[in-house]
C-alpha atoms as a PDB file:
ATOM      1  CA  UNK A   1       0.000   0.000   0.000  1.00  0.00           C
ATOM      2  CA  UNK A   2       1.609   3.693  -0.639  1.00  0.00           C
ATOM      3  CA  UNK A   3       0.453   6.873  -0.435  1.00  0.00           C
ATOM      4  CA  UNK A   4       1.440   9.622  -2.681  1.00  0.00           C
ATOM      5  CA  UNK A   5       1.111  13.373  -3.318  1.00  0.00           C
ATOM      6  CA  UNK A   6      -0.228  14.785  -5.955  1.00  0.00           C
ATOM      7  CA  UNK A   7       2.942  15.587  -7.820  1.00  0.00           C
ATOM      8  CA  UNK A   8       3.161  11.335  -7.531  1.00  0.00           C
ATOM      9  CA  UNK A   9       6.136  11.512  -4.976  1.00  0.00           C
ATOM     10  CA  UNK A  10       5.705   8.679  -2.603  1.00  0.00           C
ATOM     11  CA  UNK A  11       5.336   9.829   1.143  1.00  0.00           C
ATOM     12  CA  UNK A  12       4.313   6.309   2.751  1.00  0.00           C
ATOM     13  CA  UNK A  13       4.159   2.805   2.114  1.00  0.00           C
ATOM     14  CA  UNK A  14       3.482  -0.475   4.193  1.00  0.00           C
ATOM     15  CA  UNK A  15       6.574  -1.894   2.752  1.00  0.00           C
ATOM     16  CA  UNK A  16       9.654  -0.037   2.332  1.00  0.00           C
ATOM     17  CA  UNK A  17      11.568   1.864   4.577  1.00  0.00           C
ATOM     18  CA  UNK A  18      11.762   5.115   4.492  1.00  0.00           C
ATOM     19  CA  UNK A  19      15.205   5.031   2.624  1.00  0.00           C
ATOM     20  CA  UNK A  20      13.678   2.664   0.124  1.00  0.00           C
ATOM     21  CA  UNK A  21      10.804   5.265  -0.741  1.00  0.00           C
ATOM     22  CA  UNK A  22      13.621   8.194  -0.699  1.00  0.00           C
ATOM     23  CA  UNK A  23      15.419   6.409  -3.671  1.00  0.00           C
ATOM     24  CA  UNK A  24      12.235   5.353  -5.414  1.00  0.00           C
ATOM     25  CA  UNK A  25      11.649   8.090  -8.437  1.00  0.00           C
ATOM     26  CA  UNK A  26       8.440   9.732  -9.223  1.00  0.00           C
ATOM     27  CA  UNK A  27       5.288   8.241  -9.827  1.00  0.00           C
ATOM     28  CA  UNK A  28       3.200  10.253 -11.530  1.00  0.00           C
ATOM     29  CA  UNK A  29       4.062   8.243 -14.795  1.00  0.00           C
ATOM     30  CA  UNK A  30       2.329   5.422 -13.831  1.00  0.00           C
ATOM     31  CA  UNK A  31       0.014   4.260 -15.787  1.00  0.00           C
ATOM     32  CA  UNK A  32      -2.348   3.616 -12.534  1.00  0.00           C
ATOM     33  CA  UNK A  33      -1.929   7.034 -11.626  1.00  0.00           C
ATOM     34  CA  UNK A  34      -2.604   8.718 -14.880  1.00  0.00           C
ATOM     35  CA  UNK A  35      -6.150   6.765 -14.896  1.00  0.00           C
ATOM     36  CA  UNK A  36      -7.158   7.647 -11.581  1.00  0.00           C
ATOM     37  CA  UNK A  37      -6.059  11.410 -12.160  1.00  0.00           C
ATOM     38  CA  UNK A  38      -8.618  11.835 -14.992  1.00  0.00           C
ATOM     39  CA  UNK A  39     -11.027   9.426 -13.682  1.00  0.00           C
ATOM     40  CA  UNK A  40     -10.634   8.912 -10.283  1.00  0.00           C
ATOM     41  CA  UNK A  41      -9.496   5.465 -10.589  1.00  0.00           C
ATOM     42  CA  UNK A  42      -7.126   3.716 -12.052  1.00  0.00           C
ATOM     43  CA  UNK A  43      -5.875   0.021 -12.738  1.00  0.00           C
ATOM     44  CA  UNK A  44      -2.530  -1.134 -13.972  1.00  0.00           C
ATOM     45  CA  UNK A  45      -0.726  -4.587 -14.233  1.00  0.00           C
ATOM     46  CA  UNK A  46       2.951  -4.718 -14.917  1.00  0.00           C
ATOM     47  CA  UNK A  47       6.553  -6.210 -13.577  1.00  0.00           C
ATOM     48  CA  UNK A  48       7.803  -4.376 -10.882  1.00  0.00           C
ATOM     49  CA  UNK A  49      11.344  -3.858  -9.767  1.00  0.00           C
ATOM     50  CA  UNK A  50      11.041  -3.154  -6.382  1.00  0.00           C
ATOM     51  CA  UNK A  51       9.545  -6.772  -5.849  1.00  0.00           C
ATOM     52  CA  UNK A  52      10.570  -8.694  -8.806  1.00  0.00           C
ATOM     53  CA  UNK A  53       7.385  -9.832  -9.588  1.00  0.00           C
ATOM     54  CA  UNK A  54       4.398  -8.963 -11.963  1.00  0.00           C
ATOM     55  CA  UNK A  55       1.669  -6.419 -10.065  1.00  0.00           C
ATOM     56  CA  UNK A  56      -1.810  -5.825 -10.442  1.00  0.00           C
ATOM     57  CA  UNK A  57      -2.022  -2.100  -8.972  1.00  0.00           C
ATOM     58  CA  UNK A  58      -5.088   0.112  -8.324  1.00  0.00           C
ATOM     59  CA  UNK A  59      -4.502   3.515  -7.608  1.00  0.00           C
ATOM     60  CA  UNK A  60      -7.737   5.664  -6.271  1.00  0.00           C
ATOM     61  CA  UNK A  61      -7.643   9.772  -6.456  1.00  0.00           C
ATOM     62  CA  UNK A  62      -8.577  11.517  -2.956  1.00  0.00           C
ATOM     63  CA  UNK A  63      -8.871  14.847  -1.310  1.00  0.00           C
ATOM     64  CA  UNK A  64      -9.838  17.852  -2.461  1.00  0.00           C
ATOM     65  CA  UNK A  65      -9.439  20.474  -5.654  1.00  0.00           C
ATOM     66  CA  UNK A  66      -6.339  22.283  -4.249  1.00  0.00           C
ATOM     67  CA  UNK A  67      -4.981  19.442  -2.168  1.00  0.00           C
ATOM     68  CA  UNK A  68      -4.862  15.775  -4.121  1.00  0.00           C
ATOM     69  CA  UNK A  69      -3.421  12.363  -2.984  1.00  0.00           C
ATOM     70  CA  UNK A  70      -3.329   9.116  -4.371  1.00  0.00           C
ATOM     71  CA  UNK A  71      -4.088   5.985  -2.698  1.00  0.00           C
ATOM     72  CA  UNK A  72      -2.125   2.960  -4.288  1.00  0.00           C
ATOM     73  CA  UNK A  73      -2.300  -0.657  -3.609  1.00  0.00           C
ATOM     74  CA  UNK A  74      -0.509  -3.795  -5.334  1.00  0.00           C
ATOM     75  CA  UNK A  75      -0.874  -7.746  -5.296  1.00  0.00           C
ATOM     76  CA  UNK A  76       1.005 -10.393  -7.215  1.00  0.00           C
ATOM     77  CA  UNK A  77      -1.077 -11.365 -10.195  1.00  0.00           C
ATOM     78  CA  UNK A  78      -0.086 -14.766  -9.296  1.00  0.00           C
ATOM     79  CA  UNK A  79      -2.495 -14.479  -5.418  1.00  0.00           C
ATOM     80  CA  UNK A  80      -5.332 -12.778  -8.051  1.00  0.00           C
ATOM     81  CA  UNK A  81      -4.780 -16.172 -10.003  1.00  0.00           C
ATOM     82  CA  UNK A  82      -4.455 -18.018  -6.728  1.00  0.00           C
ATOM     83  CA  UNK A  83      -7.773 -16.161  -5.417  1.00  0.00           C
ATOM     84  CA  UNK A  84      -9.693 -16.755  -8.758  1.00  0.00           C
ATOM     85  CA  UNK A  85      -9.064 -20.575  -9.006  1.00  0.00           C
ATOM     86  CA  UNK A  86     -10.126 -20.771  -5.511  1.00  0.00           C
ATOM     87  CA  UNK A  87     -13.149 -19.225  -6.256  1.00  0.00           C
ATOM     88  CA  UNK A  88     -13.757 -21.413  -9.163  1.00  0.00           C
ATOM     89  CA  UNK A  89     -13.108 -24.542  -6.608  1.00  0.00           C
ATOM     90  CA  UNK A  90     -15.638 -22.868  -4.397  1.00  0.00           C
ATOM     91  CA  UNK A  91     -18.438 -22.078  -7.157  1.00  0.00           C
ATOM     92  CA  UNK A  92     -17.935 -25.737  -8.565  1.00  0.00           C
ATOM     93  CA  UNK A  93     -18.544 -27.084  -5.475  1.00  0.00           C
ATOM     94  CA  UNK A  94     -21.498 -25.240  -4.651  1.00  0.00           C
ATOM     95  CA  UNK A  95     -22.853 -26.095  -7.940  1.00  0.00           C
ATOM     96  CA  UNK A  96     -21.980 -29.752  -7.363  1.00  0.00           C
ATOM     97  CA  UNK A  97     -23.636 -29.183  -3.982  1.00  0.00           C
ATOM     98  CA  UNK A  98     -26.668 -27.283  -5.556  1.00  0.00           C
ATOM     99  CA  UNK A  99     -27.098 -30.140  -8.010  1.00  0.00           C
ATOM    100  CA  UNK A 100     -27.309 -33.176  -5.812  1.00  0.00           C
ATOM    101  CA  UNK A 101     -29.622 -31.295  -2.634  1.00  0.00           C
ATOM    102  CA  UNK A 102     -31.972 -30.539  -5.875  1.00  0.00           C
ATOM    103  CA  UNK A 103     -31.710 -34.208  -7.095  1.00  0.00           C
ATOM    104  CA  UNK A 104     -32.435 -35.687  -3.532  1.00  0.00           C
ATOM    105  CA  UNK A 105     -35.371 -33.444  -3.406  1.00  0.00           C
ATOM    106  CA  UNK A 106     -36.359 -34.499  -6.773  1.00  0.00           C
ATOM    107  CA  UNK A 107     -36.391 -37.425  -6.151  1.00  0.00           C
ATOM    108  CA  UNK A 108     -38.471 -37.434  -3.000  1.00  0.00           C
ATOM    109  CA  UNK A 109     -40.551 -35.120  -4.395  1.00  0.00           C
ATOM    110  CA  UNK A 110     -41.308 -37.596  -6.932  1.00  0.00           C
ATOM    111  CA  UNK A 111     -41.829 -40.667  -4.572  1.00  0.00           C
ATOM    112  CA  UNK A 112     -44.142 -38.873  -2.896  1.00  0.00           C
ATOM    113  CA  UNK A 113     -46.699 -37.903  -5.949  1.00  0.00           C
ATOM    114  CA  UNK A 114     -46.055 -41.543  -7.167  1.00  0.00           C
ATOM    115  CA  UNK A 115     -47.063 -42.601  -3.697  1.00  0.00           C
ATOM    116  CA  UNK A 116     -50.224 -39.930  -4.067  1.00  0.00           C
ATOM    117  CA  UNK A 117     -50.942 -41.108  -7.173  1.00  0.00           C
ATOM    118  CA  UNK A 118     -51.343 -44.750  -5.945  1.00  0.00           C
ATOM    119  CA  UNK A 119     -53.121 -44.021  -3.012  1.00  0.00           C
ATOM    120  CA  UNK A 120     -55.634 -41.950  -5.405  1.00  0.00           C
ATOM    121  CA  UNK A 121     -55.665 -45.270  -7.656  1.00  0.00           C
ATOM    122  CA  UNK A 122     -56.296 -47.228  -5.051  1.00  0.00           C
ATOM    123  CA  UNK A 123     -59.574 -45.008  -3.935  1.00  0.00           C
ATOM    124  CA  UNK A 124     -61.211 -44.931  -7.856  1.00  0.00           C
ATOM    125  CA  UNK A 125     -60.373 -48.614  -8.197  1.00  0.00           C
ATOM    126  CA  UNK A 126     -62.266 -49.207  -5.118  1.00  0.00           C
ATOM    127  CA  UNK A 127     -64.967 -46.728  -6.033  1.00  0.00           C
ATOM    128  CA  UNK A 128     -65.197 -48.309  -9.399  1.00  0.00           C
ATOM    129  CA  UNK A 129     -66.049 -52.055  -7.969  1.00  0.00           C
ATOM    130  CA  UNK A 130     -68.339 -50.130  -5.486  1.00  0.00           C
ATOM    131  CA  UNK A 131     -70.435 -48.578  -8.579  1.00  0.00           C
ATOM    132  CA  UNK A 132     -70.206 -51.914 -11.023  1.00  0.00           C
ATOM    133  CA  UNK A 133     -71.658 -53.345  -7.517  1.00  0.00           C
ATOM    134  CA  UNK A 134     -74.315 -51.001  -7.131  1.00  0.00           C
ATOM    135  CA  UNK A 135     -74.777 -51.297 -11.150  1.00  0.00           C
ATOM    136  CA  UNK A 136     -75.259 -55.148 -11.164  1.00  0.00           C
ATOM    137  CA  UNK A 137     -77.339 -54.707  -7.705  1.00  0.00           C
ATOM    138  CA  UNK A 138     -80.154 -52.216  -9.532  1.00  0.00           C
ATOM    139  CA  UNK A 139     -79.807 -54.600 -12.920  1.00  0.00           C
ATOM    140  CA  UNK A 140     -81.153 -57.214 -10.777  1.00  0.00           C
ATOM    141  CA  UNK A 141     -83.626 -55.259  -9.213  1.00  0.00           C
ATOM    142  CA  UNK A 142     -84.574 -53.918 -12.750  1.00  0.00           C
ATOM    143  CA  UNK A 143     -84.958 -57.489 -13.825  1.00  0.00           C
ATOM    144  CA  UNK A 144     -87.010 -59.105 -11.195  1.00  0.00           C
ATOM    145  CA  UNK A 145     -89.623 -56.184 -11.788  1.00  0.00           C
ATOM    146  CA  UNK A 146     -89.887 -57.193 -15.461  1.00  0.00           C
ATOM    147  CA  UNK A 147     -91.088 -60.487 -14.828  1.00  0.00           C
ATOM    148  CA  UNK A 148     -93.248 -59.798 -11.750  1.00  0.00           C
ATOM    149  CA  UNK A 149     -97.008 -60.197 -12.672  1.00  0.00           C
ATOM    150  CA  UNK A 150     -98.786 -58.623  -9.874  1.00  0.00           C
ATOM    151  CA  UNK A 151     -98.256 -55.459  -7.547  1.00  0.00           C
ATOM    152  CA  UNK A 152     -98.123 -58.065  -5.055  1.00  0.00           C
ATOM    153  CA  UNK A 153     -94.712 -59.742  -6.742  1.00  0.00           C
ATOM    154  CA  UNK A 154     -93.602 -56.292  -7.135  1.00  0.00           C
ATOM    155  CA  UNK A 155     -93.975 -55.793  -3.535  1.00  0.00           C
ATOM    156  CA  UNK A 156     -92.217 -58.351  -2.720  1.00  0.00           C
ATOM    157  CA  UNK A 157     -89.272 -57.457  -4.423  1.00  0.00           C
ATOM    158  CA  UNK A 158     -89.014 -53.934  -4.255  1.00  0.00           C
ATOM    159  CA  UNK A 159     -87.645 -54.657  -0.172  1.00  0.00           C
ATOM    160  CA  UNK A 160     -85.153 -56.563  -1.271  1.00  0.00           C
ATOM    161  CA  UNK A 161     -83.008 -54.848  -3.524  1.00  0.00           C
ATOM    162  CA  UNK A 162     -83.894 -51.522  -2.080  1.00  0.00           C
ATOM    163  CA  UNK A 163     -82.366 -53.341   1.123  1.00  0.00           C
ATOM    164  CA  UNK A 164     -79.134 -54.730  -0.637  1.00  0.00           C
ATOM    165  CA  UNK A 165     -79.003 -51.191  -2.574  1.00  0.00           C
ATOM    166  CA  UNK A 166     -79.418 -48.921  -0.012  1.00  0.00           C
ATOM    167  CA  UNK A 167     -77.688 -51.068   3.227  1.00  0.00           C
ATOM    168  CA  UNK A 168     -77.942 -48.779   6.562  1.00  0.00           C
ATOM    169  CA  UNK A 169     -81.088 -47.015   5.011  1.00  0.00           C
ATOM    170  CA  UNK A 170     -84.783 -47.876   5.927  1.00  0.00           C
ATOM    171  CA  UNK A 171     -87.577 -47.403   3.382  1.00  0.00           C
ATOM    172  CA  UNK A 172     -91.309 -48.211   2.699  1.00  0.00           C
ATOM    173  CA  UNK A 173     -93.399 -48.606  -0.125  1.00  0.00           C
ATOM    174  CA  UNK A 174     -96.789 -46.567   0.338  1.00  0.00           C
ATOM    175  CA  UNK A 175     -99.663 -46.884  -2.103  1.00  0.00           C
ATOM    176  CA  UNK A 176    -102.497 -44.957  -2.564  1.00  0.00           C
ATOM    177  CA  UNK A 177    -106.003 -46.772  -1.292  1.00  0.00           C
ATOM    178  CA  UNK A 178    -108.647 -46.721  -4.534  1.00  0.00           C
ATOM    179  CA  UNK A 179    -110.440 -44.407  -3.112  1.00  0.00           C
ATOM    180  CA  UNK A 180    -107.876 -42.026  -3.478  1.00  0.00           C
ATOM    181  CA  UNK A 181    -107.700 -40.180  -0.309  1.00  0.00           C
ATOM    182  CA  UNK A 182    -106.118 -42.255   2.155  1.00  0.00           C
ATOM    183  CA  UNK A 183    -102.210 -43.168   1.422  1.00  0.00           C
ATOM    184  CA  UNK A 184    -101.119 -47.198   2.673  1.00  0.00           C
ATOM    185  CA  UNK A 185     -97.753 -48.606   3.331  1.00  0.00           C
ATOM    186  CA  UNK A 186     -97.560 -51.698   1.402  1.00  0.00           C
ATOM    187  CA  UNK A 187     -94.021 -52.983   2.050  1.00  0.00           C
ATOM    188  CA  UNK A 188     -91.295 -51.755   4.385  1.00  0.00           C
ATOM    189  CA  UNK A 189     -87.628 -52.563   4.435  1.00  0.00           C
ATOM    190  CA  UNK A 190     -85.082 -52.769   7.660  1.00  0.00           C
ATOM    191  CA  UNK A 191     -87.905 -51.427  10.406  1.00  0.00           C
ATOM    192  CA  UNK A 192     -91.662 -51.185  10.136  1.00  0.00           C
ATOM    193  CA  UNK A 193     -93.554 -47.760   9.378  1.00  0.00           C
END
């Protein structure tokens, strides 16, 4: 890190001596320096003497009109390379993390509707036989009354299918006297009227 003036002489840095930043020339050349005086940052990678290694340096303008300073700091392009494949490492692995939490919950997502959609099977196929029951129950009925030749025959029958097609229900049959103003029961089913 190293601070300069605004004519670019260096008057600090976190890593040479105060000797070391007398004999170091003037800075204002830089291309990091140039950038950030016209746009108030700047960003520069080259080798650099001092350290014998390649730099990435950002420089950043501050203070005010009459009074400037620049703010400069440098890494070795090989710790930006260093960070960047880490971060790769790190996004890959979330990924690959991402990836197999949203497979496991796939997949018990899926067991579960395929559980769902069995249960709901299960239910129609049962409704289903109950219906083709209830069907073949009223075909029978519906048959008997066909060849029944009396109201007496009818009567007769009538109780006993309503009874197997309508178990846990009561009924009666109620028919009206000839006289027309007086209603009978004729036939009851389960419990008498």
């Amino acid at each position: 890190v190293s601070i300069l003036d605004g004519n670019g002489t260096i008057i600090g840095d976190s890593h040479l001596s105060r000797e070391e930043i007398k004999l170091m020339g003037n800075q204002i050349d830089r291309p990091e320096i140039k950038e950030s005086s016209n746009s108030g940052i700047g960003f520069s990678k080259r080798f650099s003497p001092t350290t014998n290694t390649k730099l990435m340096f950002v420089a950043v303008k501050y203070g005010t009109a009459q009074k400037k300073y620049y703010f400069r700091i440098s890494m070795p392009l090989d710790d930006f390379e260093k960070e960047r494949f880490h971060q790769r490492i790190l996004l890959g692995g979330c990924c690959i993390v991402t990836l197999i939490v949203a497979t496991i919950f796939s997949l018990f997502a899926s067991r579960h509707l395929i559980s769902l959609v069995e249960m709901n099977k299960y239910f129609l196929k049962e409704k289903v036989a109950e219906r083709t029951q209830q069907i073949e129950r009223m075909r029978n009925i519906i048959t008997q009354l066909t060849v029944c030749r009396s109201i007496e025959e009818i009567l007769e029958v009538i109780p006993l299918g309503a009874s197997k097609l309508l178990p846990g229900h009561s009924g009666a049959i109620s028919l009206f006297h000839p006289s027309r103003d007086k209603l009978e029961v004729a036939a009851t089913w389960k419990r008498e009227w």
